[in-house]
C-alpha atoms as a PDB file:
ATOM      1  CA  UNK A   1     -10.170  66.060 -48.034  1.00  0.00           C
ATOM      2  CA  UNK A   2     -13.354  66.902 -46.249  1.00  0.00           C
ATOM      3  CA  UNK A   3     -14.903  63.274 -45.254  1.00  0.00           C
ATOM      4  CA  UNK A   4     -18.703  62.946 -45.917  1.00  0.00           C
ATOM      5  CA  UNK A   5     -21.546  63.394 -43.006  1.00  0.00           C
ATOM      6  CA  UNK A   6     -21.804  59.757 -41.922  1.00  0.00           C
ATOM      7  CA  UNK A   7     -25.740  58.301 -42.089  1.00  0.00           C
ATOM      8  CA  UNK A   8     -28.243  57.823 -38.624  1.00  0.00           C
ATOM      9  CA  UNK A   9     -27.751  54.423 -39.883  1.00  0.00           C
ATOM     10  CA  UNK A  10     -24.196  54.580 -40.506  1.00  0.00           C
ATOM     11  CA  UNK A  11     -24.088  55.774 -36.803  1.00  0.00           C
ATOM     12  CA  UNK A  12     -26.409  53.084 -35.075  1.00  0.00           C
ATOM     13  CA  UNK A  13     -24.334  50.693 -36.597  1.00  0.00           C
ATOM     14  CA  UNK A  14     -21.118  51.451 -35.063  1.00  0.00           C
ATOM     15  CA  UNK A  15     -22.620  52.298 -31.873  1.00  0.00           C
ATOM     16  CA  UNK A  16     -24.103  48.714 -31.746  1.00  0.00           C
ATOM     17  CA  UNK A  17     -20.777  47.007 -32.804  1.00  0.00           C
ATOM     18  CA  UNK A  18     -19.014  49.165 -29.992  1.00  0.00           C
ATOM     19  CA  UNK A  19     -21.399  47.770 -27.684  1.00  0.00           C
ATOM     20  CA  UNK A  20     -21.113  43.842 -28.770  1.00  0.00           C
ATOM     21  CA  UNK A  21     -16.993  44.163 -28.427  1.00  0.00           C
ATOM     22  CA  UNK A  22     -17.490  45.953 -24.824  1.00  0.00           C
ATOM     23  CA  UNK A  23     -19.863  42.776 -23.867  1.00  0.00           C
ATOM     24  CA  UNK A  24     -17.379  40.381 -25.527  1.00  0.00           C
ATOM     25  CA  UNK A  25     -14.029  42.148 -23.693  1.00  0.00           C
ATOM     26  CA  UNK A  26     -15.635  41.784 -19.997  1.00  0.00           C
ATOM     27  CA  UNK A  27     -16.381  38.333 -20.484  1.00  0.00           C
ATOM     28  CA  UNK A  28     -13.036  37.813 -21.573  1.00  0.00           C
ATOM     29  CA  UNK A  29     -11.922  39.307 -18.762  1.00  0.00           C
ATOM     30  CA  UNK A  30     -13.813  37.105 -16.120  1.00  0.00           C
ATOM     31  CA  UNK A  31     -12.926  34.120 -17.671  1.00  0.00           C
ATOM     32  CA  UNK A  32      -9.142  35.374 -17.405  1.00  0.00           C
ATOM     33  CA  UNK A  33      -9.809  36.421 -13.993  1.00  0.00           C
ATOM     34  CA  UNK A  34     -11.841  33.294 -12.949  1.00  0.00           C
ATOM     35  CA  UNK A  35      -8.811  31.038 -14.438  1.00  0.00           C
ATOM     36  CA  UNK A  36      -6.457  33.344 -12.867  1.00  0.00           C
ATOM     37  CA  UNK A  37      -7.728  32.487  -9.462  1.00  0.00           C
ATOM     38  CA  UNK A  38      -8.454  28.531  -9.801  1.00  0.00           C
ATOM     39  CA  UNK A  39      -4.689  28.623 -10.656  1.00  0.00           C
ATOM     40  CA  UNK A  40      -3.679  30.496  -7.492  1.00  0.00           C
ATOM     41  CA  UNK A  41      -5.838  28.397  -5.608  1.00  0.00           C
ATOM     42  CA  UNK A  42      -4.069  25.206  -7.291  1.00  0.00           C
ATOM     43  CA  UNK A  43      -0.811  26.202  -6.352  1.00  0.00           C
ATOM     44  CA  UNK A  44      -1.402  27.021  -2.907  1.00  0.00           C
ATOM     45  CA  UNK A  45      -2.831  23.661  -2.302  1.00  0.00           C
ATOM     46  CA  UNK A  46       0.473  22.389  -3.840  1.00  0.00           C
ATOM     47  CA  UNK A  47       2.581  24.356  -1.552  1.00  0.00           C
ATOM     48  CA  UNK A  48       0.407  23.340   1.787  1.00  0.00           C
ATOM     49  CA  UNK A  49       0.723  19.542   0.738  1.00  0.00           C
ATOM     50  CA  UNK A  50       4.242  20.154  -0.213  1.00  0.00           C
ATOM     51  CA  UNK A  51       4.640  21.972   3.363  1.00  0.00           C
ATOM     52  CA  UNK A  52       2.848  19.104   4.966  1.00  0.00           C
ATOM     53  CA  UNK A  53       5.098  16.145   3.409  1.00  0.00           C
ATOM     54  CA  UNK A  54       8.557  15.643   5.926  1.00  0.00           C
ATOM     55  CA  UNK A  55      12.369  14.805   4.698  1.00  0.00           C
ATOM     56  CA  UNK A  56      15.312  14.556   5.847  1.00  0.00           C
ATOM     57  CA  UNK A  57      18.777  13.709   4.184  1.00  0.00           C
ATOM     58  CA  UNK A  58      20.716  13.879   7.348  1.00  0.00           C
ATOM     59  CA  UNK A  59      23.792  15.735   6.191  1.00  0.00           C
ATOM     60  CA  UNK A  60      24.906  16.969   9.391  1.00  0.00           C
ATOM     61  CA  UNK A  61      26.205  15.966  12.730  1.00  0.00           C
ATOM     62  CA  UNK A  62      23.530  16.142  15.417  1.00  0.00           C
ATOM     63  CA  UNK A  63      20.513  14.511  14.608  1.00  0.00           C
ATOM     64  CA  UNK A  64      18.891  17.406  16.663  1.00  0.00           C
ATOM     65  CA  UNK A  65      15.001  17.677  18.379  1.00  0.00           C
ATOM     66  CA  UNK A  66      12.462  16.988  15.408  1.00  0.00           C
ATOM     67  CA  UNK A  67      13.611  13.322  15.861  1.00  0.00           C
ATOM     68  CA  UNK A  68      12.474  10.928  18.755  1.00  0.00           C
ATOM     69  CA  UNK A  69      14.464   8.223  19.814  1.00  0.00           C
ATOM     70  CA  UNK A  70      12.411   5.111  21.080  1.00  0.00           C
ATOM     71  CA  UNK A  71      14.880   2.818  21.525  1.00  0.00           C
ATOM     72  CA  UNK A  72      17.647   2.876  22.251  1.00  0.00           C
ATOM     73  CA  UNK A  73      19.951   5.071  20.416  1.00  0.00           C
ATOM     74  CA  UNK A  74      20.481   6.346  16.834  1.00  0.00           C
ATOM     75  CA  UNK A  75      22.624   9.009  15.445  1.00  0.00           C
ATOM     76  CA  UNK A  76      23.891  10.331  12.511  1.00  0.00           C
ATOM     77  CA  UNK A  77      27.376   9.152  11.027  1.00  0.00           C
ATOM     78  CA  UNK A  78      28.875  10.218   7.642  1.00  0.00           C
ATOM     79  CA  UNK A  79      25.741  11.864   6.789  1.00  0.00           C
ATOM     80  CA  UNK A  80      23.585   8.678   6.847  1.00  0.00           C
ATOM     81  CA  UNK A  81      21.199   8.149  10.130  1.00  0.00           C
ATOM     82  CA  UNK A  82      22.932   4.910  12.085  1.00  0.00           C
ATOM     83  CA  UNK A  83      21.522   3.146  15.399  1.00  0.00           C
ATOM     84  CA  UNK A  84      22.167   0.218  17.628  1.00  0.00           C
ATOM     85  CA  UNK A  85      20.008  -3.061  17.079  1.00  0.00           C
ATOM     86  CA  UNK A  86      16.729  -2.383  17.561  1.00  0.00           C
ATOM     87  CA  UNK A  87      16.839   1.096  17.594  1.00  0.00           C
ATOM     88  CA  UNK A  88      13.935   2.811  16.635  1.00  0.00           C
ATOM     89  CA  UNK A  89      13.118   6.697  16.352  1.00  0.00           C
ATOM     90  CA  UNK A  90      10.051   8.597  14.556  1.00  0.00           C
ATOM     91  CA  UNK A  91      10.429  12.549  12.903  1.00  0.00           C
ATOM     92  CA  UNK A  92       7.897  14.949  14.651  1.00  0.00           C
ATOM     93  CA  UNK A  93       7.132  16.373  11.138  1.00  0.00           C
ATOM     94  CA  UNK A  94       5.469  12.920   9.520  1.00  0.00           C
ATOM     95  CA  UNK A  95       2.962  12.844  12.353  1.00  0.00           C
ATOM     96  CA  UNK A  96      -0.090  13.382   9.657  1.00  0.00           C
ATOM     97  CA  UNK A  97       1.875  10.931   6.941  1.00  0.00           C
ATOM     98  CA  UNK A  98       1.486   6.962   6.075  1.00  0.00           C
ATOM     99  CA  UNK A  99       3.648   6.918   3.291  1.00  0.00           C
ATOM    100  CA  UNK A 100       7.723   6.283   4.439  1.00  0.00           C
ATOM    101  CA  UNK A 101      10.539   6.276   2.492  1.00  0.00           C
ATOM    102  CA  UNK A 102      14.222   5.784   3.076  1.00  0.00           C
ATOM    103  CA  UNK A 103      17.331   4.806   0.808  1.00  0.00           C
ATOM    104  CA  UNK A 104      19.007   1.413   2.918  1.00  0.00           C
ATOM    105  CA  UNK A 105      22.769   0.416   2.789  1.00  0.00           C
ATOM    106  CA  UNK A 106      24.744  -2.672   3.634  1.00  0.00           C
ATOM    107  CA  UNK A 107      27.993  -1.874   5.034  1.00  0.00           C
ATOM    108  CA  UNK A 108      28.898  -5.396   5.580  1.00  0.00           C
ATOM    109  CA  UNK A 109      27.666  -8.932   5.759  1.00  0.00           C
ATOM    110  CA  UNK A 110      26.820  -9.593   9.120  1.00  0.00           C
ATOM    111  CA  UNK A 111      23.338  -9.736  10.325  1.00  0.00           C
ATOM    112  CA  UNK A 112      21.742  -6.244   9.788  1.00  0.00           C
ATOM    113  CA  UNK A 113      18.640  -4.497   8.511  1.00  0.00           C
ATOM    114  CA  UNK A 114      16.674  -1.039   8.085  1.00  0.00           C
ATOM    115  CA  UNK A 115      13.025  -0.517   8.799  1.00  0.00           C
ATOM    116  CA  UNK A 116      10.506   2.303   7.969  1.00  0.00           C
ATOM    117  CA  UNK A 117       7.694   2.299  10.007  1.00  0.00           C
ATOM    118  CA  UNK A 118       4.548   4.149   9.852  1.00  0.00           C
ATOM    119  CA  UNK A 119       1.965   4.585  12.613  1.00  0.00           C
ATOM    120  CA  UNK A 120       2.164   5.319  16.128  1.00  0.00           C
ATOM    121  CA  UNK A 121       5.486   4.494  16.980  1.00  0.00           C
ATOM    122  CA  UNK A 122       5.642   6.243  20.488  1.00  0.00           C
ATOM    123  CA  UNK A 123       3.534   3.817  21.717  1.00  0.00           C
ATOM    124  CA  UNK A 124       4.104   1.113  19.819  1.00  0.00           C
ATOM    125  CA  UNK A 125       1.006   1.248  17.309  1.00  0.00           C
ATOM    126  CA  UNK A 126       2.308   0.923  14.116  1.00  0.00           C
ATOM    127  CA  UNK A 127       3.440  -1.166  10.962  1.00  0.00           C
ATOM    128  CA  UNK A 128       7.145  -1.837  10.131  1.00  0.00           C
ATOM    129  CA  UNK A 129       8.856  -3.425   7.432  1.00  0.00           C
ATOM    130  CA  UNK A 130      12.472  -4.149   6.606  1.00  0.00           C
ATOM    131  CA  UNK A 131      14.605  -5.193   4.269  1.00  0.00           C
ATOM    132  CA  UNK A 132      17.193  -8.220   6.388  1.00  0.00           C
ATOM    133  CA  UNK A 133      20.736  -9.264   5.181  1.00  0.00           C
ATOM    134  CA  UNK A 134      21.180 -12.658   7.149  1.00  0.00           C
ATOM    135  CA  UNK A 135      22.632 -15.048   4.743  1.00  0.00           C
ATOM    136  CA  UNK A 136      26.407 -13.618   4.330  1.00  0.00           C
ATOM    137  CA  UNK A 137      25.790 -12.820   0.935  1.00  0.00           C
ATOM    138  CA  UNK A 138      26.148  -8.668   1.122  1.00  0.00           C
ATOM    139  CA  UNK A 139      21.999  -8.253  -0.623  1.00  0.00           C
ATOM    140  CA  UNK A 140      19.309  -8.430   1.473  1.00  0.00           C
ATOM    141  CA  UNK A 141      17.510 -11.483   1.067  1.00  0.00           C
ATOM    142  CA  UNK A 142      14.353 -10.826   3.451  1.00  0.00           C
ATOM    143  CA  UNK A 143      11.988  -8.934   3.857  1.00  0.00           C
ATOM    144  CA  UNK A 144       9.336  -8.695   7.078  1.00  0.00           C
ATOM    145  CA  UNK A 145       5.234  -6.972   7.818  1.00  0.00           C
ATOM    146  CA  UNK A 146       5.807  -6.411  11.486  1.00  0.00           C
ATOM    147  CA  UNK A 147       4.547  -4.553  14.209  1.00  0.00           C
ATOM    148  CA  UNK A 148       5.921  -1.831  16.611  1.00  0.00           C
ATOM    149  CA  UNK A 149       9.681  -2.133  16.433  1.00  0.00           C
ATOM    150  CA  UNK A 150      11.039  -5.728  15.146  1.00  0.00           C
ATOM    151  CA  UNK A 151       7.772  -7.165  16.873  1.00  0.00           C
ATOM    152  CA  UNK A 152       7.328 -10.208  14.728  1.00  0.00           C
ATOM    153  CA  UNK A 153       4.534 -10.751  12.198  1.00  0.00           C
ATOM    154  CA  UNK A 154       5.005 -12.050   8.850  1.00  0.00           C
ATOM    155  CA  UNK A 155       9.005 -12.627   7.632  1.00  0.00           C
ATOM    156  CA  UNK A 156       9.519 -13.996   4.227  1.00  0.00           C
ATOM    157  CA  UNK A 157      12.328 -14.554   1.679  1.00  0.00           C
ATOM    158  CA  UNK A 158      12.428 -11.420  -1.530  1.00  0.00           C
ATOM    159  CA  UNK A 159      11.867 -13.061  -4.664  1.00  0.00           C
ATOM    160  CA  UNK A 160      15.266 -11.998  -5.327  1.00  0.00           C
ATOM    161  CA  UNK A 161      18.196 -10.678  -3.274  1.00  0.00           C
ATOM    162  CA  UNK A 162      18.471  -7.280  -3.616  1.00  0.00           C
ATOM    163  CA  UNK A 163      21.878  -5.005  -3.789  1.00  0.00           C
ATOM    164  CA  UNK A 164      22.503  -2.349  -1.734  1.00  0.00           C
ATOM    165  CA  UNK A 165      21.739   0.712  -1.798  1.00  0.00           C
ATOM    166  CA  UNK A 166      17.669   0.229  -1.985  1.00  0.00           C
ATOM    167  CA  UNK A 167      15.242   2.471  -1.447  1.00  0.00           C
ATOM    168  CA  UNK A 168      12.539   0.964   0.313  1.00  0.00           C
ATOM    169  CA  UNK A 169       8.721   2.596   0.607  1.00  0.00           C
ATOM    170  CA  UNK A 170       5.889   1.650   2.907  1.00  0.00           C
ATOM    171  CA  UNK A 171       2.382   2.841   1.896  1.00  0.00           C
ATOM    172  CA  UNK A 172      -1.412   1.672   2.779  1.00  0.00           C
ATOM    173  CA  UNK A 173      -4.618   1.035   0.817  1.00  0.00           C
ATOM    174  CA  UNK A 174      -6.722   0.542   3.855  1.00  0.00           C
ATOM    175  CA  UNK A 175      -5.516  -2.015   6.155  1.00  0.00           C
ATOM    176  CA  UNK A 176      -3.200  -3.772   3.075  1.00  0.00           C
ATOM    177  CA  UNK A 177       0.672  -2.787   3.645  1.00  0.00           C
ATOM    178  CA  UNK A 178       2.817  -2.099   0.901  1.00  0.00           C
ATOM    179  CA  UNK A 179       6.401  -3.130   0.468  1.00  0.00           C
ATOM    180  CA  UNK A 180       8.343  -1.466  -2.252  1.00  0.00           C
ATOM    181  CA  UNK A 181      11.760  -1.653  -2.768  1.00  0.00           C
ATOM    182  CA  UNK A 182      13.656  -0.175  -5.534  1.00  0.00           C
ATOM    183  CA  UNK A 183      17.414  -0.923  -6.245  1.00  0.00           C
ATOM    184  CA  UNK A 184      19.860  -1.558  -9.479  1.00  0.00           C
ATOM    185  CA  UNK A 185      18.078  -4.190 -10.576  1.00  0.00           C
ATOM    186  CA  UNK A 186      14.866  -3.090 -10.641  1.00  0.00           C
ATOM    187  CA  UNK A 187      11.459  -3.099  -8.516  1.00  0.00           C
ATOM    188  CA  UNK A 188       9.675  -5.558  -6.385  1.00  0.00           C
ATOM    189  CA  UNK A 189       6.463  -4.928  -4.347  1.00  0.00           C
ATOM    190  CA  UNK A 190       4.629  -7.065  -2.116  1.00  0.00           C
ATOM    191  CA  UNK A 191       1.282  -6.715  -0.360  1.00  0.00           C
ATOM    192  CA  UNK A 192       0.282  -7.561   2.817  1.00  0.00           C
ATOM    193  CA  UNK A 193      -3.138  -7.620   4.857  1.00  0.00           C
ATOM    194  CA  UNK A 194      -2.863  -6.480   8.486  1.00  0.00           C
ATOM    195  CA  UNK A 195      -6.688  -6.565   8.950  1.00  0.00           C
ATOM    196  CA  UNK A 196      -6.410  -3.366  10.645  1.00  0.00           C
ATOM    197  CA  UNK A 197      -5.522   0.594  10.268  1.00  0.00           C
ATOM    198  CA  UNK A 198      -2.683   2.057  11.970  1.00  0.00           C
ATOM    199  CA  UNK A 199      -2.739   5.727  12.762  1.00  0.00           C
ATOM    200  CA  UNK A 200      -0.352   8.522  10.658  1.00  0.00           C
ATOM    201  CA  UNK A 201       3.151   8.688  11.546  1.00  0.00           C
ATOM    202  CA  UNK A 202       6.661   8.019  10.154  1.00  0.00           C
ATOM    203  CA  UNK A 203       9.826   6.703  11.745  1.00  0.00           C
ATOM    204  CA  UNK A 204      12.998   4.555  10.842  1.00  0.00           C
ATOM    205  CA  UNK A 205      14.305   1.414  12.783  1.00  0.00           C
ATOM    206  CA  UNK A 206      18.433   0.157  12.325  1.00  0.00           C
ATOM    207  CA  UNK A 207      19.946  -3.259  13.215  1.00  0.00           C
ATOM    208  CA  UNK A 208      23.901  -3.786  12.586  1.00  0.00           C
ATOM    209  CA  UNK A 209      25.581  -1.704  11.074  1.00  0.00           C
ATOM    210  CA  UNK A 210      22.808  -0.443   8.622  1.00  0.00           C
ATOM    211  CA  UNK A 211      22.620   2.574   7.492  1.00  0.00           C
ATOM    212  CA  UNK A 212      19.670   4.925   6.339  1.00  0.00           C
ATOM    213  CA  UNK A 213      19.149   7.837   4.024  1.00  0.00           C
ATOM    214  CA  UNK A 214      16.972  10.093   2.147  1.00  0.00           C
ATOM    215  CA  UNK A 215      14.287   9.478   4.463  1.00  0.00           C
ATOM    216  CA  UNK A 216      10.865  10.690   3.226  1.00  0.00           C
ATOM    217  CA  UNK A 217       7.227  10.923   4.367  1.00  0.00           C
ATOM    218  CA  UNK A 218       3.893  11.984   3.154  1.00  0.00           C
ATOM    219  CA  UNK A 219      -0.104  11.039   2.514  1.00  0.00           C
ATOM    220  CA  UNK A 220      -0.023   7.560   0.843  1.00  0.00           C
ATOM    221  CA  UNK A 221      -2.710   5.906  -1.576  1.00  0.00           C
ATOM    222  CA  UNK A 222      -3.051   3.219  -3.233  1.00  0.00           C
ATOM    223  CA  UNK A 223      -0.748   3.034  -6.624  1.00  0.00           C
ATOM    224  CA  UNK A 224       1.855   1.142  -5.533  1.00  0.00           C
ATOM    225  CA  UNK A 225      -0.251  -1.995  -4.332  1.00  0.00           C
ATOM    226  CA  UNK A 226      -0.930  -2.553  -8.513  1.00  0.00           C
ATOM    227  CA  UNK A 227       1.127  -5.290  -9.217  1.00  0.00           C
ATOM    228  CA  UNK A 228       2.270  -6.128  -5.982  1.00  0.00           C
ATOM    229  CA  UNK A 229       3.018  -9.757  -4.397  1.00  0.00           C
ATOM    230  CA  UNK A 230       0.942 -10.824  -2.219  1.00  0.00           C
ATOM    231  CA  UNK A 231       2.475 -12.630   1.430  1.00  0.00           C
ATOM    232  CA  UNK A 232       0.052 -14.631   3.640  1.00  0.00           C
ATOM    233  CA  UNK A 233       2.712 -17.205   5.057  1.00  0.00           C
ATOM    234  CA  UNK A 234       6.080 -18.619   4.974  1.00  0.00           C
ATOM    235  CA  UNK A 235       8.142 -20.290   6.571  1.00  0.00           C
ATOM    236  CA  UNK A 236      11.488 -18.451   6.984  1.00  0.00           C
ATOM    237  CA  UNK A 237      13.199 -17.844   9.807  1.00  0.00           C
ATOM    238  CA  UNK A 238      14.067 -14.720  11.175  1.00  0.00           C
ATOM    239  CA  UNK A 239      17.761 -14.307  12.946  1.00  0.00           C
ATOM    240  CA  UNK A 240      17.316 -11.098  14.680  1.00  0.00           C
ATOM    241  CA  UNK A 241      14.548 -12.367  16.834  1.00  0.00           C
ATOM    242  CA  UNK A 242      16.992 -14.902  18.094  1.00  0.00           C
ATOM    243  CA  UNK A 243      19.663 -12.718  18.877  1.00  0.00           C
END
């Protein structure tokens, strides 16, 4: 069938529709491509902070050269990081991290602990915390807010003993300290006010025959202070500073 001469107007029409779904598919387009970008962008940052953040699980034999030992020796054992008492060593890769993380075990009831510490540890600038078994009981039943490597400050009894294995995080808001420790039965945090910052940095610390795992590092914040315990004094008494 022959098809009829379309109108002028007929014509104009279409021509003007064409031209409204050309403007409407480019900015379509931009938007996609504008979204398209803020997304790459997005997950780069995510890959640079996830680049930035350190761990280590230890399973195998040497601890090797991105470790530094302070004092005096620690090693890895049964793929778990082990020291002597009062050893102390920091992991080259958390030097721009305050945030520290590591998984603690018992392996027995004798005196023993294990410390994350955040700061400069090389020189002895920094915070560290533990978690202390002293009492024979096979929990740990202390925790401590010290300084450089076992270098006294503020020791206190947990509001509960806590089983083994616990994972125990240090984190700052500022110059408050916070002590989180998560096990089987659950979370406690406390909060303590050193009155001062400490530079970036992460490290573990052994006494006995502790052992340390899953350690983990990155930029902290403040979310895990909500909640938290404060400690401004007590009046326990620390064993391994007698020792």
């Amino acid at each position: 069938m022959r098809s009829l001469p379309q109108s002028p107007v007929g014509i104009e029409f279409r021509a003007e529709h064409e031209k409204v779904l050309r403007k409407q598919m480019g900015v379509t387009m931009k938007k996609m491509l504008v979204l398209g970008m803020a997304a790459m962008t997005a997950a780069g940052a995510l890959c640079a902070t996830s680049a930035m953040a350190a761990h280590d699980d230890f399973d195998r034999a040497n601890l090797g050269n991105k470790w530094v030992i302070v004092s005096p020796n620690l090693f890895i054992s049964n793929n778990q990081l082990k020291g002597d008492s009062l050893a102390l060593g920091y992991d080259k890769k958390s030097a721009s991290d305050s945030k520290v993380s590591a998984t603690v075990y018992l392996n027995g009831t004798d005196l023993e602990y294990g410390a994350v510490a955040s700061g400069d540890i090389a020189s002895g600038n920094n915070a560290f915390i533990k978690l202390q078994e002293q009492n024979g009981s096979g929990e740990f039943e202390y925790g401590a807010f010290y300084v450089g490597n076992n270098g006294g400050g503020n020791f206190f009894q947990l509001n509960s003993p806590v089983p083994s294995p616990a994972v125990l995080t240090l984190s700052f808001c500022g110059t408050v300290a916070t002590m989180k420790i998560k096990s089987a039965d659950g979370t406690q945090k406390y909060t303590y006010d050193y009155g001062t910052t400490f530079p970036t940095g992460g490290g573990l610390g052994t006494y006995g025959n502790i052992s340390l795992d899953n350690y983990r590092s990155k930029i902290g914040g403040c979310a895990d202070a909500i909640g938290a315990t404060p400690v401004k004094g007590s009046n326990a008494k620390d064993l391994s500073l007698t020792k």
